[in-house]
Protein backbone atom coordinates (compact mmCIF):
# COMPACT_ATOMS: atom_id res chain seq x y z
CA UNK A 1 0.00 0.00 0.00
CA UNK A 2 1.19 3.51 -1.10
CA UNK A 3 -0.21 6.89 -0.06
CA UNK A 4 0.35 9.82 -2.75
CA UNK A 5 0.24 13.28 -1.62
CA UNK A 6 0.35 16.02 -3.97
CA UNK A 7 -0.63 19.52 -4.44
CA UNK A 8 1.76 21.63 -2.33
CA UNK A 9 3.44 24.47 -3.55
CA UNK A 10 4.28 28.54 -2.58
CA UNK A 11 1.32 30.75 -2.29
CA UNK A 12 1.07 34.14 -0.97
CA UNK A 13 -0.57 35.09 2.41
CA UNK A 14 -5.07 34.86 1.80
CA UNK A 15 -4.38 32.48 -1.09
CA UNK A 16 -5.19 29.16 -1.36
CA UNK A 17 -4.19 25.26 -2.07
CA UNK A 18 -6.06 21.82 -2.48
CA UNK A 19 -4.03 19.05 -1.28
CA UNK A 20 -4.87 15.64 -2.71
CA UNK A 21 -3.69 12.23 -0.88
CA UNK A 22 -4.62 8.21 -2.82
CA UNK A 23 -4.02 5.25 -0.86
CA UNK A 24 -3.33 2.56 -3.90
CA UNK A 25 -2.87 -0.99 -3.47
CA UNK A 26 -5.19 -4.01 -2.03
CA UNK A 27 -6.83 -1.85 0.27
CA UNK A 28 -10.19 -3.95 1.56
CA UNK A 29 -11.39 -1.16 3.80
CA UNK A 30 -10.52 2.63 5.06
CA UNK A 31 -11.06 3.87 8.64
CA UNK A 32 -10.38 7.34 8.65
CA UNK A 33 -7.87 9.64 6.65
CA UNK A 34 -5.79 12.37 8.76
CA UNK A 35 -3.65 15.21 7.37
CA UNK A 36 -0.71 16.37 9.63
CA UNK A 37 2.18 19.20 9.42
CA UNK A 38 5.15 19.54 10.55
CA UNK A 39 8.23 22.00 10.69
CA UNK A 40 11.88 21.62 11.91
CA UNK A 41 11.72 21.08 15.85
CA UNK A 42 8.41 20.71 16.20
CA UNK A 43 6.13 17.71 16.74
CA UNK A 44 3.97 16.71 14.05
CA UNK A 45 0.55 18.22 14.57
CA UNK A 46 -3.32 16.66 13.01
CA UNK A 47 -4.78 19.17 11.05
CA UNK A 48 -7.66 17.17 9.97
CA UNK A 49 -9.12 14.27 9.48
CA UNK A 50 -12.27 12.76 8.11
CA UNK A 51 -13.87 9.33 8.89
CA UNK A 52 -15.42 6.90 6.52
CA UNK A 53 -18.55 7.43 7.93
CA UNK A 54 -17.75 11.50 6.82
CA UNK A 55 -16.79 12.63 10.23
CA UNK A 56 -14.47 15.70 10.31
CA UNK A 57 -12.09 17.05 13.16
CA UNK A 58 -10.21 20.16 13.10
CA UNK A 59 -7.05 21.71 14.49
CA UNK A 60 -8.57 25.05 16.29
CA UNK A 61 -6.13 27.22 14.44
CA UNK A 62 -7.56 26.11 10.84
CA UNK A 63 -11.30 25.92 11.28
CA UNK A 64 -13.07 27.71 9.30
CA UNK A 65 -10.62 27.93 6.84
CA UNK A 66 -9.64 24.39 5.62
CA UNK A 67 -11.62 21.56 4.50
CA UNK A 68 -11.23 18.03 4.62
CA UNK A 69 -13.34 16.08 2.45
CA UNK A 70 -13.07 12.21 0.63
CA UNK A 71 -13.99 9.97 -2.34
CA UNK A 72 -14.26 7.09 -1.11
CA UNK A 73 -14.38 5.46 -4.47
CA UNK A 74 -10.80 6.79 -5.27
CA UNK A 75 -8.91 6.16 -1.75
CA UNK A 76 -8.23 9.74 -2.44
CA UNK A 77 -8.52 12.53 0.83
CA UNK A 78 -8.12 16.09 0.15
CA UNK A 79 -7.06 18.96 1.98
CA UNK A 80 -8.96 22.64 0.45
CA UNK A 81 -6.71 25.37 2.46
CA UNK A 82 -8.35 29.08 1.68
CA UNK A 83 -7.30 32.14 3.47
CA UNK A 84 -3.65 30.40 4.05
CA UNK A 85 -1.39 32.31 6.57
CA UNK A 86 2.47 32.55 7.08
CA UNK A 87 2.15 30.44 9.98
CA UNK A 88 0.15 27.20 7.84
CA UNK A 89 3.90 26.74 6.54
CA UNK A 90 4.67 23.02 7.00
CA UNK A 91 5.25 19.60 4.92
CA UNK A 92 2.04 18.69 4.86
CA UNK A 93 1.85 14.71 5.83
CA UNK A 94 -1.59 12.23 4.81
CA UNK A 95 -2.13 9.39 7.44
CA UNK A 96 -4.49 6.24 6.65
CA UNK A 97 -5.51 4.21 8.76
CA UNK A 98 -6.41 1.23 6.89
CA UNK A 99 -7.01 -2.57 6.01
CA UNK A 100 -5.29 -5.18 3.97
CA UNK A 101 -4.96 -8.09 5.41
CA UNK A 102 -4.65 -6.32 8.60
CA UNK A 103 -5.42 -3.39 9.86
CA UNK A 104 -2.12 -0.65 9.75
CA UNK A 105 -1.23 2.83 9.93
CA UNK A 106 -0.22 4.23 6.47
CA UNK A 107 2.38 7.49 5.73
CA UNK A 108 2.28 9.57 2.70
CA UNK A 109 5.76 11.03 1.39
CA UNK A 110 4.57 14.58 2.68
CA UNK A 111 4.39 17.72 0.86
CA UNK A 112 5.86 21.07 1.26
CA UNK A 113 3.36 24.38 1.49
CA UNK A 114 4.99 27.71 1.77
CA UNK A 115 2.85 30.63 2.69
CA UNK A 116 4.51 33.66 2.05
CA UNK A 117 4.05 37.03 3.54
C-alpha cells in the first residue's frame, strides 16, 4: 500500500491550495484519513481528518478555513486550504488508517506548502 500526496506548492498570504492524498494498493477497507504538518523542531501536529462514515475534526487554528473532504471510491482525501497564513507553513503529511490483510497505519511522502508574507 502507497499513499500519494500532492498539491503543495508557494502561495502568498489569503491564497489558497487543495491538497490531494490516494491510498493505492489491495486496500479492503478505510477507517479514517488524517492530514498532519510539521516544521523543523516541532512535533507533528493533526490538522484534519475525516472518517469513513464522513466525520471531520479540526485543528482550532484552521477551522473555518480548511476543508477536509473524501472519495471514497478513489482512496483519495483532500485537503482545500483558503485564506492560508504565514504560519500554515509546514510539509504537509496524509495518514491512513487502513485494512489489507490487517489493519495498519499508512504514511504519505509529505508535501511542502509555503505561505509567504
Amino acid at each position: 500500500v502507497q499513499l500519494q500526496a500532492s498539491g503543495g506548492g508557494l502561495v502568498q498570504a489569503g491564497g489558497s491550495l487543495r491538497l490531494s492524498c490516494a491510498a493505492s494498493g489491495t486496500i479492503f477497507s478505510i477507517n479514517y484519513m488524517n492530514w498532519y504538518r510539521q516544521t523543523p523542531g516541532k512535533q507533528r501536529d493533526l490538522v484534519a481528518g475525516i472518517t469513513s462514515g464522513g466525520i471531520t475534526n479540526y485543528l482550532d487554528s484552521v477551522k473555518g478555513r480548511f476543508t477536509v473532504s473524501s472519495d471514497d471510491a478513489k482512496n483519495t482525501v483532500y485537503l482545500q486550504m483558503n485564506s492560508l497564513k504565514p504560519g500554515d507553513t509546514a510539509i504537509y503529511y496524509c495518514h491512513a488508517r487502513l485494512r489489507t490483510t490487517t489493519w495498519g497505519d499508512y504514511w504519505g511522502q509529505g508535501t511542502l506548502v509555503t505561505v509567504s508574507s
